[in-house]
C-alpha atoms as a PDB file:
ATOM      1  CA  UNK A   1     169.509  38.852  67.003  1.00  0.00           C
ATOM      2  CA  UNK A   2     168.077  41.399  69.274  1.00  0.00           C
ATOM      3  CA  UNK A   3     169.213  41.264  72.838  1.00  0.00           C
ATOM      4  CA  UNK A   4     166.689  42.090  75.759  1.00  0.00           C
ATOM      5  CA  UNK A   5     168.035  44.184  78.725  1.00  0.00           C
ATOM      6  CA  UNK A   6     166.157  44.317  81.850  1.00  0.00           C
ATOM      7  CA  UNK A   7     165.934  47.812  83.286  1.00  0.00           C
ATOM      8  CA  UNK A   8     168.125  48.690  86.105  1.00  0.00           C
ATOM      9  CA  UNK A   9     168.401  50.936  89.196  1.00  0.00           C
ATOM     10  CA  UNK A  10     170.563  53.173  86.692  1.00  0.00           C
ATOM     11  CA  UNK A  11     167.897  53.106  84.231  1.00  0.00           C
ATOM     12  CA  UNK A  12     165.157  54.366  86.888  1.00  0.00           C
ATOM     13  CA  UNK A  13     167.132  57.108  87.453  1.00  0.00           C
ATOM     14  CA  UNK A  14     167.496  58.200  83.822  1.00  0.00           C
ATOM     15  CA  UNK A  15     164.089  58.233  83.561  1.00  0.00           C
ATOM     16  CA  UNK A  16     162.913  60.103  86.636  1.00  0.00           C
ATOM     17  CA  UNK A  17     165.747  62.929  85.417  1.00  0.00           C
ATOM     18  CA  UNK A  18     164.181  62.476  81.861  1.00  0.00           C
ATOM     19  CA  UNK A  19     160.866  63.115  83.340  1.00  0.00           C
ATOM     20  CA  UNK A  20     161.342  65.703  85.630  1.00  0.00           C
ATOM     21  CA  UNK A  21     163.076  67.291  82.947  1.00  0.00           C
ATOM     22  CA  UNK A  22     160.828  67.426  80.309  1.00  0.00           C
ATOM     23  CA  UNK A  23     157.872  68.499  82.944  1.00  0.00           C
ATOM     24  CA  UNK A  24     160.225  71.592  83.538  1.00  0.00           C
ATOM     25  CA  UNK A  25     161.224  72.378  80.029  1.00  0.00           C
ATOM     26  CA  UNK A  26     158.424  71.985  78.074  1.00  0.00           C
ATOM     27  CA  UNK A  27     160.010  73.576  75.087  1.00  0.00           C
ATOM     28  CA  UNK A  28     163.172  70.840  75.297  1.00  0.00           C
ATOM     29  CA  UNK A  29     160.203  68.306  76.037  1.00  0.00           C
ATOM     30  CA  UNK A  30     158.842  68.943  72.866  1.00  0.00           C
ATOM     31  CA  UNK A  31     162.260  68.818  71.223  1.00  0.00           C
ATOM     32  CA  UNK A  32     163.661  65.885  71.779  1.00  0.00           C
ATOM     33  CA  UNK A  33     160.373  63.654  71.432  1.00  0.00           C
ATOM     34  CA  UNK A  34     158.638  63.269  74.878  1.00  0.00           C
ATOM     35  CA  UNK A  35     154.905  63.795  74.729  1.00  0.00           C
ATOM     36  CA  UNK A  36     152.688  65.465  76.650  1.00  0.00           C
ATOM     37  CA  UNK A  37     154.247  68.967  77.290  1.00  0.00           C
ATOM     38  CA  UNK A  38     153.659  70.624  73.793  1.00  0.00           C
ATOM     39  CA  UNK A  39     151.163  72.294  75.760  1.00  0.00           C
ATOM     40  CA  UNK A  40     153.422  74.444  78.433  1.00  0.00           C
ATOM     41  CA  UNK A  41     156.366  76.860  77.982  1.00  0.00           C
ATOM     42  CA  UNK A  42     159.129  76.874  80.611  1.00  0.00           C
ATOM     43  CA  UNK A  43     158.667  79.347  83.285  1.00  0.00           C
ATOM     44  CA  UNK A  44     161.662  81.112  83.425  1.00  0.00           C
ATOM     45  CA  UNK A  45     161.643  82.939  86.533  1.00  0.00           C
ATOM     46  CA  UNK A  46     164.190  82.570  89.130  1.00  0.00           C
ATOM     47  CA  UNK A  47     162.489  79.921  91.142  1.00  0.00           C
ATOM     48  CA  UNK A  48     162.330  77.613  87.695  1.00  0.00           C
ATOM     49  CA  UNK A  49     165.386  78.381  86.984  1.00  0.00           C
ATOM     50  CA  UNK A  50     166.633  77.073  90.705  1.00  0.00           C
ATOM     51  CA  UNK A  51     164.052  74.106  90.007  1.00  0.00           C
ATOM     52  CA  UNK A  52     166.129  73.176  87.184  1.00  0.00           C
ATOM     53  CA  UNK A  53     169.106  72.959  88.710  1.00  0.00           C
ATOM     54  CA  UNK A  54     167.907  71.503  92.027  1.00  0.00           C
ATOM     55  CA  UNK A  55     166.945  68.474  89.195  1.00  0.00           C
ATOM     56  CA  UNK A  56     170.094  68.079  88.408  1.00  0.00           C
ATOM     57  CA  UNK A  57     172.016  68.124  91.505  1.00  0.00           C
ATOM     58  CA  UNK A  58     169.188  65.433  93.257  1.00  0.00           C
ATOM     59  CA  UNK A  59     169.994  63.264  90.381  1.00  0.00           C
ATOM     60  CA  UNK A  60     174.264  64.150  90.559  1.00  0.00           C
ATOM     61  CA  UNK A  61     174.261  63.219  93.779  1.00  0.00           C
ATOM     62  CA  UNK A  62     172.057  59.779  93.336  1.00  0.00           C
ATOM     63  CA  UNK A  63     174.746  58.682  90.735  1.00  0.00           C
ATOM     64  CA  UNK A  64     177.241  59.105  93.603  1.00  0.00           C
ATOM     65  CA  UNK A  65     175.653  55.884  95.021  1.00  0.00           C
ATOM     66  CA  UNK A  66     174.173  54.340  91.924  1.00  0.00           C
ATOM     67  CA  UNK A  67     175.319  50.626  91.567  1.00  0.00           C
ATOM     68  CA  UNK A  68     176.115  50.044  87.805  1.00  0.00           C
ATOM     69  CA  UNK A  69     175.128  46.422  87.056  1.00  0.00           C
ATOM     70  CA  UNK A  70     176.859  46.303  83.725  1.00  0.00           C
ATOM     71  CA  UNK A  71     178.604  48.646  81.291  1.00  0.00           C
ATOM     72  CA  UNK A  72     175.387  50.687  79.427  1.00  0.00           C
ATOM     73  CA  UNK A  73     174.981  51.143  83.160  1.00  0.00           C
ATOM     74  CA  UNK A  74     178.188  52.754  83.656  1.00  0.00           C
ATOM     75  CA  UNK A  75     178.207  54.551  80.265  1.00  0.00           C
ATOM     76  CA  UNK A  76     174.388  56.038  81.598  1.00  0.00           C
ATOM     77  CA  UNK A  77     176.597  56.990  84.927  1.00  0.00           C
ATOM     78  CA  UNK A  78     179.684  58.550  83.029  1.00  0.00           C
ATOM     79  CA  UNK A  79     177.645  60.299  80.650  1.00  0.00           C
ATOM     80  CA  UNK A  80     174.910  61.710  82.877  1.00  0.00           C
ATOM     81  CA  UNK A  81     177.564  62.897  85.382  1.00  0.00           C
ATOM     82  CA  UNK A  82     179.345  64.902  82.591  1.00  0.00           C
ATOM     83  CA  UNK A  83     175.910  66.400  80.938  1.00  0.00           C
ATOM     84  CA  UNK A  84     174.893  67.083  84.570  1.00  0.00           C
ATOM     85  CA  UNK A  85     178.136  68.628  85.496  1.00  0.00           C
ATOM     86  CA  UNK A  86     178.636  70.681  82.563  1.00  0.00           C
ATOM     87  CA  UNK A  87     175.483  72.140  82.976  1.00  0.00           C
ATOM     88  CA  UNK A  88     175.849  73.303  86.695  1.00  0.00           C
ATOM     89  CA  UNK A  89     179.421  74.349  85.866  1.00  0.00           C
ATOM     90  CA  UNK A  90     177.102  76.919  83.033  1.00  0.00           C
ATOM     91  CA  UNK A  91     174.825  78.122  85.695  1.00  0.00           C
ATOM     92  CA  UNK A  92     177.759  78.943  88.265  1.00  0.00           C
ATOM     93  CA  UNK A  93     179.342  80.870  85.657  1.00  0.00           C
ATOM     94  CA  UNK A  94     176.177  82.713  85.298  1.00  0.00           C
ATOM     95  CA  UNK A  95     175.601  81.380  81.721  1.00  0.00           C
ATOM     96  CA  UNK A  96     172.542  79.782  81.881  1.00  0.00           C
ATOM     97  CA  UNK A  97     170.154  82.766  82.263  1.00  0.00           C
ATOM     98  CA  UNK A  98     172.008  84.833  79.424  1.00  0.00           C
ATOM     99  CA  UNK A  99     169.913  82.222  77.017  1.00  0.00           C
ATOM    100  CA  UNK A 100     167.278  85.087  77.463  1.00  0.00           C
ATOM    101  CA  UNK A 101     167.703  88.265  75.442  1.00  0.00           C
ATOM    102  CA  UNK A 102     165.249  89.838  73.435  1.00  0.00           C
ATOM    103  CA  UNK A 103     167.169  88.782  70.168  1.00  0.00           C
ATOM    104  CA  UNK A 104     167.299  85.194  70.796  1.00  0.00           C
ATOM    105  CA  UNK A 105     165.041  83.575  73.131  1.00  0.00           C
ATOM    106  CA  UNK A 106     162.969  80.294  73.136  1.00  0.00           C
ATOM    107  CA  UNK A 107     159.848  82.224  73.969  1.00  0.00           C
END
């Protein structure tokens, strides 16, 4: 028996990370399945790299209000907050920009 959800408020929000995501990182775009970025690379320059994590805190702080309407809801919530915190807890520590180097890059 397959069970039909109706998309939530959560959901939306998912999706506009998902696809503000993918338009940044092309590369991860291409990765992970969504189409229509195999075209691009990521910019890397200081500005993109800002523009990725201004992505992440927009959509950290719109959990703070999401309303979970059942539990995938607030697995989405639980789960996105920890991705999304992990990641800004990287670029503090200055780690996200050290995934450039000359001997391993994803140019």
């Amino acid at each position: 028996m397959t069970e039909t959800r109706t998309p939530t408020d959560v959901d939306a929000l998912a999706d506009a990370y998902l696809d503000r995501y993918a338009a940044l990182n092309p590369i991860d775009a291409t990765f992970i399945g969504v189409a229509g970025h195999d075209d691009r690379l990521p910019d890397y320059t200081p500005e993109w790299w800002q523009s990725v994590s201004d992505n992440r805190r927009q959509t950290l702080a719109a959990l703070d209000t999401a309303q979970s309407t059942d539990r995938t809801d607030r697995i989405t919530v639980a789960a996105l907050r920890e991705e999304l915190t992990v990641r800004e807890e990287l670029r503090a520590a200055g780690d996200e920009e050290s995934e450039l180097s000359v001997i391993f890059s994803p140019l």
